[in-house]
PDB file of N, CA and C in Angstrom:
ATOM      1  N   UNK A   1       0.835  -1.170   0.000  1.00  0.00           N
ATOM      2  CA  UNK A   1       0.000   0.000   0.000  1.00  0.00           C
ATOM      3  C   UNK A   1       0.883   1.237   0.000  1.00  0.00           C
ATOM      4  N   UNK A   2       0.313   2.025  -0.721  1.00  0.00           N
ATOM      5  CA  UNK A   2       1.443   3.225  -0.868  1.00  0.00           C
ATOM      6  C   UNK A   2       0.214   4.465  -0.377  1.00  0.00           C
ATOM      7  N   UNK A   3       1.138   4.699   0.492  1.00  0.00           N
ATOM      8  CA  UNK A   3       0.649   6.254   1.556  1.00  0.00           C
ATOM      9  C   UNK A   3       0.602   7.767   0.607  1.00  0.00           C
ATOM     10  N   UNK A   4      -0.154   8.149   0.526  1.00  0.00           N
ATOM     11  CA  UNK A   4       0.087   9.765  -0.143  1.00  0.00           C
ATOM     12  C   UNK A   4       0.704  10.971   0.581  1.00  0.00           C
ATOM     13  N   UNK A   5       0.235  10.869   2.309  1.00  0.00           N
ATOM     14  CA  UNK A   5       0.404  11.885   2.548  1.00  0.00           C
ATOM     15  C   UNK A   5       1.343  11.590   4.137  1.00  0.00           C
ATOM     16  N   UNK A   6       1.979  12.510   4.777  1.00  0.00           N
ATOM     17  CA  UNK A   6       2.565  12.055   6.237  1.00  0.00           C
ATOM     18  C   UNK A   6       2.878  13.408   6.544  1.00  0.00           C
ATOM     19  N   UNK A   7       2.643  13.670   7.551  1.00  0.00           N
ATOM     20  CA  UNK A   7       3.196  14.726   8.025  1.00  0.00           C
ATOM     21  C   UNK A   7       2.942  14.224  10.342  1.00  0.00           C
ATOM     22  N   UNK A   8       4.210  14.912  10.667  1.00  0.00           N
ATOM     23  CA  UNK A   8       3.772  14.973  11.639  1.00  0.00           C
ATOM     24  C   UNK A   8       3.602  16.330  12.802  1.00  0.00           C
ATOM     25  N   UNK A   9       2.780  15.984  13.382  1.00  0.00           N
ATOM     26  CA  UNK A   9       2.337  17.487  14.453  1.00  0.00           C
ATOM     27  C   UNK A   9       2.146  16.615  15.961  1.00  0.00           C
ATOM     28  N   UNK A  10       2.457  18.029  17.036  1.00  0.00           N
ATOM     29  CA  UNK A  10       2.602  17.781  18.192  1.00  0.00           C
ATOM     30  C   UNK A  10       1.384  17.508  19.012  1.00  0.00           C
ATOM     31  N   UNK A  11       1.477  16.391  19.240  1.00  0.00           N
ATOM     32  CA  UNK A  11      -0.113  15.855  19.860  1.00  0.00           C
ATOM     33  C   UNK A  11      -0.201  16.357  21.260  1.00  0.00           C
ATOM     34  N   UNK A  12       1.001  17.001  22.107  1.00  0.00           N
ATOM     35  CA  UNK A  12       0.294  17.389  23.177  1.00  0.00           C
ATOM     36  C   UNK A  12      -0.394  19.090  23.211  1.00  0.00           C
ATOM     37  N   UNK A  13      -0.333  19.439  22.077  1.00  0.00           N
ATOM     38  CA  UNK A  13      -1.377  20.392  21.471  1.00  0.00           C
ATOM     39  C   UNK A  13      -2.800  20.009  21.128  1.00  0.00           C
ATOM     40  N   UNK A  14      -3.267  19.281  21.099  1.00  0.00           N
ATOM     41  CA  UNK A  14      -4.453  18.247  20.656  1.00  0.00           C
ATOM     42  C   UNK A  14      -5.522  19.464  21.126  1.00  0.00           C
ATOM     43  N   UNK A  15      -6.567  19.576  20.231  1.00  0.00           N
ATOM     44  CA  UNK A  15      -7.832  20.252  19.857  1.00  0.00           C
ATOM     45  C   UNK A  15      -8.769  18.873  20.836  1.00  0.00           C
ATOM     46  N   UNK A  16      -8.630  18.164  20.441  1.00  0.00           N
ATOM     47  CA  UNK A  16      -9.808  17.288  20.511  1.00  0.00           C
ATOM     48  C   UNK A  16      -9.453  15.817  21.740  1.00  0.00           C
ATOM     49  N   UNK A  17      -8.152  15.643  21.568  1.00  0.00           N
ATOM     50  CA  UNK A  17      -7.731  14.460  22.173  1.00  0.00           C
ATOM     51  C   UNK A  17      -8.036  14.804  23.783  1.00  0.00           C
ATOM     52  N   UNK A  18      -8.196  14.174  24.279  1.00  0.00           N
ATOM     53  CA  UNK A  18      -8.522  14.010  25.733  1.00  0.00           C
ATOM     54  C   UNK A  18      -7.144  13.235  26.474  1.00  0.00           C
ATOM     55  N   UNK A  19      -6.744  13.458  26.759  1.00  0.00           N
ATOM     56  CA  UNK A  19      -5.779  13.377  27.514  1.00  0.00           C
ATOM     57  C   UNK A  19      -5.493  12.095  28.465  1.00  0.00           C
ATOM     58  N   UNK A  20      -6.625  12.411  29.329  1.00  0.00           N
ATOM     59  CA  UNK A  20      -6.754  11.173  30.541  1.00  0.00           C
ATOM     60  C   UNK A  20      -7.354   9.718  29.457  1.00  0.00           C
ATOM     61  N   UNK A  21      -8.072   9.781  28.697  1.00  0.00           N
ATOM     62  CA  UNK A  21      -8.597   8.670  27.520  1.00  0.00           C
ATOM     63  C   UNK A  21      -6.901   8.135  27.305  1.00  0.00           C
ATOM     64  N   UNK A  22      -6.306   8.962  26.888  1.00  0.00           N
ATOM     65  CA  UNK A  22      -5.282   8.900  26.248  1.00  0.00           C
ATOM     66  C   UNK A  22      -4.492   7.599  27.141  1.00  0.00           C
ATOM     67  N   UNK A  23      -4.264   8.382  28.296  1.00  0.00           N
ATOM     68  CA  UNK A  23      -3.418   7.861  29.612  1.00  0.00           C
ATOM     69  C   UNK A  23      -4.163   6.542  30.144  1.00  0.00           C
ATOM     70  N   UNK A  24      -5.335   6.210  29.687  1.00  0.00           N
ATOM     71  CA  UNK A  24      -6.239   5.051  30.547  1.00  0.00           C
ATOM     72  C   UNK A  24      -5.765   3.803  29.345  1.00  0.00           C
ATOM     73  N   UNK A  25      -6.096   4.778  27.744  1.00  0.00           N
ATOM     74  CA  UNK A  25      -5.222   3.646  26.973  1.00  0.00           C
ATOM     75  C   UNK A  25      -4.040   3.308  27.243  1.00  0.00           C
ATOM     76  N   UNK A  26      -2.627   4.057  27.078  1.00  0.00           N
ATOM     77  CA  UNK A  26      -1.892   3.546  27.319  1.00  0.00           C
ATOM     78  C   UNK A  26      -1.302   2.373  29.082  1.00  0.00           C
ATOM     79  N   UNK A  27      -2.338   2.675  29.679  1.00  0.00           N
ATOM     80  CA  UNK A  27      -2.383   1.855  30.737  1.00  0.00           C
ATOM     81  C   UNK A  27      -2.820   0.231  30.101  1.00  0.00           C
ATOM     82  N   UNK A  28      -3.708   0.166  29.512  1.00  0.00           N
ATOM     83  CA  UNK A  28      -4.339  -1.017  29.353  1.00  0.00           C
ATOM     84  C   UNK A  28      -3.331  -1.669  28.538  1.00  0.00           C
ATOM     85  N   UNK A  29      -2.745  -0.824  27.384  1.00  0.00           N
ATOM     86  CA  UNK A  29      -1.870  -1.569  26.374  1.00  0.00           C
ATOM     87  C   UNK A  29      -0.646  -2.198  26.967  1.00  0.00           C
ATOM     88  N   UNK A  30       0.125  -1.457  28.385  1.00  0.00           N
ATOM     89  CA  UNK A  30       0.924  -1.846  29.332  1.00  0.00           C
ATOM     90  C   UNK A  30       0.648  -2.988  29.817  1.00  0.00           C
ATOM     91  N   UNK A  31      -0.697  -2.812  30.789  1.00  0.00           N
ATOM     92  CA  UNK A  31      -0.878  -4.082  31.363  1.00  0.00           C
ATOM     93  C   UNK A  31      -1.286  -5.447  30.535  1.00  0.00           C
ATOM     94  N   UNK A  32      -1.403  -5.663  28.973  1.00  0.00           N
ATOM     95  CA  UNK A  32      -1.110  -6.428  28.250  1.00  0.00           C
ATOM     96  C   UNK A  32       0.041  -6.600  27.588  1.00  0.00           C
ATOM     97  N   UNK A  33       0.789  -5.587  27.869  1.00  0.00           N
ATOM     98  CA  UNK A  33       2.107  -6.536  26.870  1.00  0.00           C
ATOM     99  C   UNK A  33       2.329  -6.015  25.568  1.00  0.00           C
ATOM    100  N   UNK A  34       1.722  -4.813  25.097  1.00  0.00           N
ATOM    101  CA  UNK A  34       0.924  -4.722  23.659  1.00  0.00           C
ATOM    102  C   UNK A  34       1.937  -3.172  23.313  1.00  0.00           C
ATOM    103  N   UNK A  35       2.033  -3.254  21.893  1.00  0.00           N
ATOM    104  CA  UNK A  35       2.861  -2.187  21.584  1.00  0.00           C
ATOM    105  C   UNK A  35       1.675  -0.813  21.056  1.00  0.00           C
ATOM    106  N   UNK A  36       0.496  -1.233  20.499  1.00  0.00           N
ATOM    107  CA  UNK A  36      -0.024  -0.230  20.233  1.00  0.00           C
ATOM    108  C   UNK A  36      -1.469  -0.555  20.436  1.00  0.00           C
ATOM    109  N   UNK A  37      -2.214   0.251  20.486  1.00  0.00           N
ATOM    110  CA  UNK A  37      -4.173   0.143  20.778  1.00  0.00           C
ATOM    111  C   UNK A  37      -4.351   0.532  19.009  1.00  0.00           C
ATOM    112  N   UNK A  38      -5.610  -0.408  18.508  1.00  0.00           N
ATOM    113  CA  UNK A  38      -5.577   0.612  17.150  1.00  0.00           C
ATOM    114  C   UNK A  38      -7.516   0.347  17.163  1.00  0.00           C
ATOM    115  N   UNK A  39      -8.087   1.792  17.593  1.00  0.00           N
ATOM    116  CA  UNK A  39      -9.166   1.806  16.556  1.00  0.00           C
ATOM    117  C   UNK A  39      -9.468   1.681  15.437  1.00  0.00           C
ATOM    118  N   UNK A  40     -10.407   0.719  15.031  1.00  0.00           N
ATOM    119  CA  UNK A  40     -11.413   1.273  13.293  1.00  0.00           C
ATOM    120  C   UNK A  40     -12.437   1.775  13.484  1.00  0.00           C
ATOM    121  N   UNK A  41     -13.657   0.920  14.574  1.00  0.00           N
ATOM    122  CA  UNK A  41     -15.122   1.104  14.553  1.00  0.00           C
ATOM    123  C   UNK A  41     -15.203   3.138  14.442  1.00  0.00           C
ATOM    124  N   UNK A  42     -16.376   3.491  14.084  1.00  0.00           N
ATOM    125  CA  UNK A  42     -16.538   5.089  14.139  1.00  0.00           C
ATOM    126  C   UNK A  42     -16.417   5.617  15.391  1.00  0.00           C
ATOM    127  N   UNK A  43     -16.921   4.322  16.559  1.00  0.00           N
ATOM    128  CA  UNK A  43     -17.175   5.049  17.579  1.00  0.00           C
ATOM    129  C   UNK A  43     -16.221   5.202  18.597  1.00  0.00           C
ATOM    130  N   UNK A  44     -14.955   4.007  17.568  1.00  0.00           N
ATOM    131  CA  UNK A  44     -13.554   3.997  19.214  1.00  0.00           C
ATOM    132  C   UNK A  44     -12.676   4.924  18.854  1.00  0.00           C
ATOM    133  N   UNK A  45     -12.989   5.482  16.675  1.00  0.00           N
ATOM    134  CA  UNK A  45     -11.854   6.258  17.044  1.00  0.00           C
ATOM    135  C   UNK A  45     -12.352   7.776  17.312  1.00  0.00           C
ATOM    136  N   UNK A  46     -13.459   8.279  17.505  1.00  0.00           N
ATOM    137  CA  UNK A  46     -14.249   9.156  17.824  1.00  0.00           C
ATOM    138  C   UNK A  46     -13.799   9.022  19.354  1.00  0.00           C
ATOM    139  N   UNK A  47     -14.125   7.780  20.355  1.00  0.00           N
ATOM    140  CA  UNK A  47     -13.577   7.829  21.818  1.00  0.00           C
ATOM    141  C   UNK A  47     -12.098   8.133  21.486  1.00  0.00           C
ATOM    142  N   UNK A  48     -11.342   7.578  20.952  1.00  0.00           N
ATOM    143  CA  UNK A  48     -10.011   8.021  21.170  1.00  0.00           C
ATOM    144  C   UNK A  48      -9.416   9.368  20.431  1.00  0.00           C
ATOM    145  N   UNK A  49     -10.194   9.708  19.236  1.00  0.00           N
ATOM    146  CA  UNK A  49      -9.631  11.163  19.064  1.00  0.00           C
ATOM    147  C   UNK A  49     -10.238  12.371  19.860  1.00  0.00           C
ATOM    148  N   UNK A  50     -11.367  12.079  20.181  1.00  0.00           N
ATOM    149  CA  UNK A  50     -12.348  13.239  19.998  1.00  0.00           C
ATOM    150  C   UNK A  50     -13.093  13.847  19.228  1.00  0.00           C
ATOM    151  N   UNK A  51     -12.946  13.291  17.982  1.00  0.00           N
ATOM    152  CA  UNK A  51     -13.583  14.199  16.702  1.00  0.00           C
ATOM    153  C   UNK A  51     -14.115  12.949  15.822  1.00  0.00           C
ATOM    154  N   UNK A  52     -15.285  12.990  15.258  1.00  0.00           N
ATOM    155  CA  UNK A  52     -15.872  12.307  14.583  1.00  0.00           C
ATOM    156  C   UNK A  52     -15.206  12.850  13.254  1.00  0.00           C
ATOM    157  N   UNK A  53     -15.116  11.523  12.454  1.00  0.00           N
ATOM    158  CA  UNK A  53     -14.598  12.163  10.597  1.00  0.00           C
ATOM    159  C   UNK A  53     -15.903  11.806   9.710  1.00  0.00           C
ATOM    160  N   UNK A  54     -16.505  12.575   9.746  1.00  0.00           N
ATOM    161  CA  UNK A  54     -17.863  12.999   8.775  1.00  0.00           C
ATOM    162  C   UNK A  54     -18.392  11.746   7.993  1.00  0.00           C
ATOM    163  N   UNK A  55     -17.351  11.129   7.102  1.00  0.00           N
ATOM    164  CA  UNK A  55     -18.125  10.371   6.045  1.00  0.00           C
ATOM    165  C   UNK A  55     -17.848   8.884   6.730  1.00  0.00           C
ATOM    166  N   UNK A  56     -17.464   8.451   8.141  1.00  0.00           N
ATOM    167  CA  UNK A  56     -16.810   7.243   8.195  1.00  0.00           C
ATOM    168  C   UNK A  56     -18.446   6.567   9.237  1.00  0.00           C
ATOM    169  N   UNK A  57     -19.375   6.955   9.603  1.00  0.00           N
ATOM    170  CA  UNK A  57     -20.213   6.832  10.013  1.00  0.00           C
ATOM    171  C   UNK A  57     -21.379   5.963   8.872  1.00  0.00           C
ATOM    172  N   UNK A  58     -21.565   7.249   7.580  1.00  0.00           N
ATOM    173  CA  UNK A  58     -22.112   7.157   6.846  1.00  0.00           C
ATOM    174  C   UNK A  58     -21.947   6.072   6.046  1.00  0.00           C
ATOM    175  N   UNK A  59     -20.629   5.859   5.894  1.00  0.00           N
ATOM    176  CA  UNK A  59     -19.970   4.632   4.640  1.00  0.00           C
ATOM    177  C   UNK A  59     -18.727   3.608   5.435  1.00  0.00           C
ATOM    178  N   UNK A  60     -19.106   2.837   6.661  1.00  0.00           N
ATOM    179  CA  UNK A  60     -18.229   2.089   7.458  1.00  0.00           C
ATOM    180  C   UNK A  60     -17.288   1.171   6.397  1.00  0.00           C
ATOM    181  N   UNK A  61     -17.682   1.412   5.370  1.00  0.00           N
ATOM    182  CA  UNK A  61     -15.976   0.742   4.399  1.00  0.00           C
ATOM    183  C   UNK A  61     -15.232   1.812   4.444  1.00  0.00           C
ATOM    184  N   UNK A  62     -15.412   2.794   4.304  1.00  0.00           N
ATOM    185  CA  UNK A  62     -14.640   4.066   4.366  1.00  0.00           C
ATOM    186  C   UNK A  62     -13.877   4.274   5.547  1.00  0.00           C
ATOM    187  N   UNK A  63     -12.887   3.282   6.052  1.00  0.00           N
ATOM    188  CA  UNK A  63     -12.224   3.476   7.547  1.00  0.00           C
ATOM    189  C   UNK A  63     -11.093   4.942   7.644  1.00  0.00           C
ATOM    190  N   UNK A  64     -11.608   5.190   8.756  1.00  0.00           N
ATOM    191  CA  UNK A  64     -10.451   6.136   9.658  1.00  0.00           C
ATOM    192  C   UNK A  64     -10.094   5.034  10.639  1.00  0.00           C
ATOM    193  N   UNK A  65      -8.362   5.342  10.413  1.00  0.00           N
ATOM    194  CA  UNK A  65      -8.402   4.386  11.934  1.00  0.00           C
ATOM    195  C   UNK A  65      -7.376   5.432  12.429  1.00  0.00           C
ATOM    196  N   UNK A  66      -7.221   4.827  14.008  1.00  0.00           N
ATOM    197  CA  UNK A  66      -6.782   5.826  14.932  1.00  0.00           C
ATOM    198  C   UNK A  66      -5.600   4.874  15.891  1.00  0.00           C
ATOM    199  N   UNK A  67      -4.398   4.949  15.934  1.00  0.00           N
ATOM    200  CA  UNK A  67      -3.350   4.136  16.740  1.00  0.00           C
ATOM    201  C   UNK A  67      -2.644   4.984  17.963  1.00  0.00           C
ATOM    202  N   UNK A  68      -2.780   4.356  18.799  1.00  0.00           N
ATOM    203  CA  UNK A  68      -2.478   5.239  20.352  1.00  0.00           C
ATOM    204  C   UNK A  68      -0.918   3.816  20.666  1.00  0.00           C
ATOM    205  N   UNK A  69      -0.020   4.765  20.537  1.00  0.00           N
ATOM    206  CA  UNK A  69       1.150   3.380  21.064  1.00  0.00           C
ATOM    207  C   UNK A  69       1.595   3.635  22.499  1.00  0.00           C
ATOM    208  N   UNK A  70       2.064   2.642  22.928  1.00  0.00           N
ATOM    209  CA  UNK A  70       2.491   2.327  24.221  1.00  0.00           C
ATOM    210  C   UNK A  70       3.139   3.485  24.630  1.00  0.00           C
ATOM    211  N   UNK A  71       3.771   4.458  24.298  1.00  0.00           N
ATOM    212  CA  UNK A  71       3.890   5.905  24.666  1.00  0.00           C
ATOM    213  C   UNK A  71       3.213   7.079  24.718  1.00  0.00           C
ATOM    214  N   UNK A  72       2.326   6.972  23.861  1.00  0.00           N
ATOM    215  CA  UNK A  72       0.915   7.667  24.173  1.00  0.00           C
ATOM    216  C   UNK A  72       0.943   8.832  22.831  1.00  0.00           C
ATOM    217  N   UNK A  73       1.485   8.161  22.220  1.00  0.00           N
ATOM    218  CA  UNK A  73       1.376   8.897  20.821  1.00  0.00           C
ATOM    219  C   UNK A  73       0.157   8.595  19.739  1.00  0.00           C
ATOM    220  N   UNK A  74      -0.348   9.765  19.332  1.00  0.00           N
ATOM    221  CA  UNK A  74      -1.891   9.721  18.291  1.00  0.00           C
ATOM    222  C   UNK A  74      -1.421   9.585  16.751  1.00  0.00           C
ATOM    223  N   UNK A  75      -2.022   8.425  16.336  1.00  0.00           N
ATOM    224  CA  UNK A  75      -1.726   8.490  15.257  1.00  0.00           C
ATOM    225  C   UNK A  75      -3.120   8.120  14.187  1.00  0.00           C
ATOM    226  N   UNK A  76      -3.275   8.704  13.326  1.00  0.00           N
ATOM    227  CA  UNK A  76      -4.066   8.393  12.057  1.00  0.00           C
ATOM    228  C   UNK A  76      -3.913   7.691  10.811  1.00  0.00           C
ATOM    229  N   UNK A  77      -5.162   6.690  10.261  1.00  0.00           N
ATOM    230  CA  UNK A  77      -5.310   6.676   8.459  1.00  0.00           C
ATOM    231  C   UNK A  77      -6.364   7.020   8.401  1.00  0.00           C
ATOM    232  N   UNK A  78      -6.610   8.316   7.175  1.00  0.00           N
ATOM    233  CA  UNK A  78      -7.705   8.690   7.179  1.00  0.00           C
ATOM    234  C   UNK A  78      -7.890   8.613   5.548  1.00  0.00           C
ATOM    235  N   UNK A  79      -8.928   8.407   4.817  1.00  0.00           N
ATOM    236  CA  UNK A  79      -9.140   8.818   3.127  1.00  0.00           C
ATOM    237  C   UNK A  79      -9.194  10.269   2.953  1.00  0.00           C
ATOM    238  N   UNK A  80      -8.044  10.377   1.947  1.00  0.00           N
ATOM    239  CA  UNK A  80      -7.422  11.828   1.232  1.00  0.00           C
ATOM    240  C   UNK A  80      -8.973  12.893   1.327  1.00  0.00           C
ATOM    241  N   UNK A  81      -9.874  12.624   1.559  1.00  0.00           N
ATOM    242  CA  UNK A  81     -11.213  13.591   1.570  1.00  0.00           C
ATOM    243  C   UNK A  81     -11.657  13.970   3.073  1.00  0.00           C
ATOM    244  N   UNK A  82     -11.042  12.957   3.550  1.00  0.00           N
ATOM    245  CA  UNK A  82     -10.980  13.697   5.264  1.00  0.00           C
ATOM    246  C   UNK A  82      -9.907  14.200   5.451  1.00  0.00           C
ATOM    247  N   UNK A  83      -8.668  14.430   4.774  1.00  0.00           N
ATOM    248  CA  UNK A  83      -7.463  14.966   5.341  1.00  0.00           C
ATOM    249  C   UNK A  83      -7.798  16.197   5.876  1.00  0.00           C
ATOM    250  N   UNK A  84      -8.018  16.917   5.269  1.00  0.00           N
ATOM    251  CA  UNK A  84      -8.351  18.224   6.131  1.00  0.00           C
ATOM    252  C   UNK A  84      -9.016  18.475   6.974  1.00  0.00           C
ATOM    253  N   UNK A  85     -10.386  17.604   7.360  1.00  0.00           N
ATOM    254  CA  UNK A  85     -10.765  17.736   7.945  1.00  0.00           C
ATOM    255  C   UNK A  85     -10.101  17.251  10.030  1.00  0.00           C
ATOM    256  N   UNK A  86      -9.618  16.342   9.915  1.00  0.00           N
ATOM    257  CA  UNK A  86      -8.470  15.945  10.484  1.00  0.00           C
ATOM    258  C   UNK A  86      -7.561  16.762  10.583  1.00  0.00           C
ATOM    259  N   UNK A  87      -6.619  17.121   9.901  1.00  0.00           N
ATOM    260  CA  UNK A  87      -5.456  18.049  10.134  1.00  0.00           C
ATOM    261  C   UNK A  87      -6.258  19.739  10.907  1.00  0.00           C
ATOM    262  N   UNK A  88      -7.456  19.973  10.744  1.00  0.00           N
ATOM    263  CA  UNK A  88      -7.912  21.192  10.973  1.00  0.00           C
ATOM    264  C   UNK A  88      -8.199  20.512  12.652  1.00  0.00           C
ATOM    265  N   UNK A  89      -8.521  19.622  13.091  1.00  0.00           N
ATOM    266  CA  UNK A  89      -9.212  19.010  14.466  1.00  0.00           C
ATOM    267  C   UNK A  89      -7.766  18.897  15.198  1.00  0.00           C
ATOM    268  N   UNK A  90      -6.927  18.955  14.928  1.00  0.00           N
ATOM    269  CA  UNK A  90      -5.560  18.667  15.570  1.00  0.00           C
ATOM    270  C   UNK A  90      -5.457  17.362  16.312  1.00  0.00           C
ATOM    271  N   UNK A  91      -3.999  17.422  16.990  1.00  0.00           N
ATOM    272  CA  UNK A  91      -4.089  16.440  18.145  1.00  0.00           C
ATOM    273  C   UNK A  91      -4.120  15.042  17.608  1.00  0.00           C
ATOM    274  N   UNK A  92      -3.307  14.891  16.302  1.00  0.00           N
ATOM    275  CA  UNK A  92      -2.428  13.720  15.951  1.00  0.00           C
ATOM    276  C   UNK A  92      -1.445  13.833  15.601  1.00  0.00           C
ATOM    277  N   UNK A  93      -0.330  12.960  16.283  1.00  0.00           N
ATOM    278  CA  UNK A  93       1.100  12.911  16.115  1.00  0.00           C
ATOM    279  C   UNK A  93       1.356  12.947  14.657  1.00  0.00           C
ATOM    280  N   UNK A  94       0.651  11.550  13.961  1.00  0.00           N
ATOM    281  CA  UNK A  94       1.266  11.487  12.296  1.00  0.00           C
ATOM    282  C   UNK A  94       0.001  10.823  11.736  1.00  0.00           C
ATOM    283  N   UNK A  95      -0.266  11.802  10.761  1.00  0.00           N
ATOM    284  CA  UNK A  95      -1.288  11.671   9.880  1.00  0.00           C
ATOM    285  C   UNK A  95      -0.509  10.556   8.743  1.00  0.00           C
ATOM    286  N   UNK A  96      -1.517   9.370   8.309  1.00  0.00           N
ATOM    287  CA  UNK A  96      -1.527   8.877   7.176  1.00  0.00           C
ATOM    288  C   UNK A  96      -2.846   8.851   5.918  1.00  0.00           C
ATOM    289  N   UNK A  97      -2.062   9.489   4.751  1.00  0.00           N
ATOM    290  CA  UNK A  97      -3.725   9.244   4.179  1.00  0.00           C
ATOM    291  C   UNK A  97      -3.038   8.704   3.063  1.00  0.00           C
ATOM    292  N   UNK A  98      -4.916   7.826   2.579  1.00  0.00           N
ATOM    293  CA  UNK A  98      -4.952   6.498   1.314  1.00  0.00           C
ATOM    294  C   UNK A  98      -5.795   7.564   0.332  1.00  0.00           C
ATOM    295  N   UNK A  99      -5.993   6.965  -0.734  1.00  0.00           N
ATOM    296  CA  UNK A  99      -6.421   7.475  -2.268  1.00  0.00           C
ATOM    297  C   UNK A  99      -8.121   6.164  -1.999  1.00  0.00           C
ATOM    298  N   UNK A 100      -8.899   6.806  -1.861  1.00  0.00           N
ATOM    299  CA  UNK A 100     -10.263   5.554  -1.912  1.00  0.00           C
ATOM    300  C   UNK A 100     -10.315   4.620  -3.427  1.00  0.00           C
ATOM    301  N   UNK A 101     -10.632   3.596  -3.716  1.00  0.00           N
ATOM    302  CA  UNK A 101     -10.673   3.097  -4.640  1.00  0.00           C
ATOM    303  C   UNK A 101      -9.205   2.713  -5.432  1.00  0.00           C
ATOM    304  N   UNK A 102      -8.428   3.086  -5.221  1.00  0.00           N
ATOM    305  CA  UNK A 102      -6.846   3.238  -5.477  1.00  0.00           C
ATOM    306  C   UNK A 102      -5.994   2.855  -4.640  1.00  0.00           C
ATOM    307  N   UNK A 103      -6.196   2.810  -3.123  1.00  0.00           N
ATOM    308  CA  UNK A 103      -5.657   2.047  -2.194  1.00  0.00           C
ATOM    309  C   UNK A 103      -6.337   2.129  -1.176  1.00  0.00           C
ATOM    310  N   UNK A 104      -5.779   0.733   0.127  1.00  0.00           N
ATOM    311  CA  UNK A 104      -6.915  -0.001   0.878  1.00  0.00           C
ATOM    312  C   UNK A 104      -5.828   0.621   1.995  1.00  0.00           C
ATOM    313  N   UNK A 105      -6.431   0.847   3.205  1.00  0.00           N
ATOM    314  CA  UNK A 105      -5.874   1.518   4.585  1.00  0.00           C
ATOM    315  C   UNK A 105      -5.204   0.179   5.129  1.00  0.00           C
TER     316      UNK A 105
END
């Protein structure tokens, strides 16, 4: 799979991220052993970002996913039509975005 876009920004600036969510994940991923937590469903990565991405509700093939790693870093894949909308919500370490129909997250 080939990525279009990456950039990264400072997540303890976060618009939307919640903080203590943040800290309760990386607890759980500890007490398993586990290197990273990764949302798909709409509604875990909505709990874990804070911000709902518009079309991923509407069209659940259309994934955003959301990765919180054992250090407590936010990370995203979102489809190139939510990028902005995402990059404007802040409060992810490193954005990844896919091309829909052209590549699979």
């Amino acid at each position: 799979m080939k990525i279009t876009g990456r950039r990264k920004v400072d997540s303890r600036k976060a618009k939307g991220v919640d903080q203590q969510i943040i800290e309760r994940q990386k607890k759980a991923i500890a007490e398993r052993g586990l290197d990273a937590l990764i949302a798909i469903s709409p509604e875990n990565v909505t709990y874990t970002t804070g911000m709902v991405v518009p079309s991923q509700s509407l069209m659940r093939w259309r994934h955003a996913i959301a990765v919180v790693t054992a250090g407590g870093q936010v990370s995203m894949v979102v489809i190139d039509m939510e990028e902005s909308t995402v990059r404007a919500h802040g409060g992810v370490g490193e954005l990844r975005v896919y091309r829909e129909f052209v590549e699979e997250p």
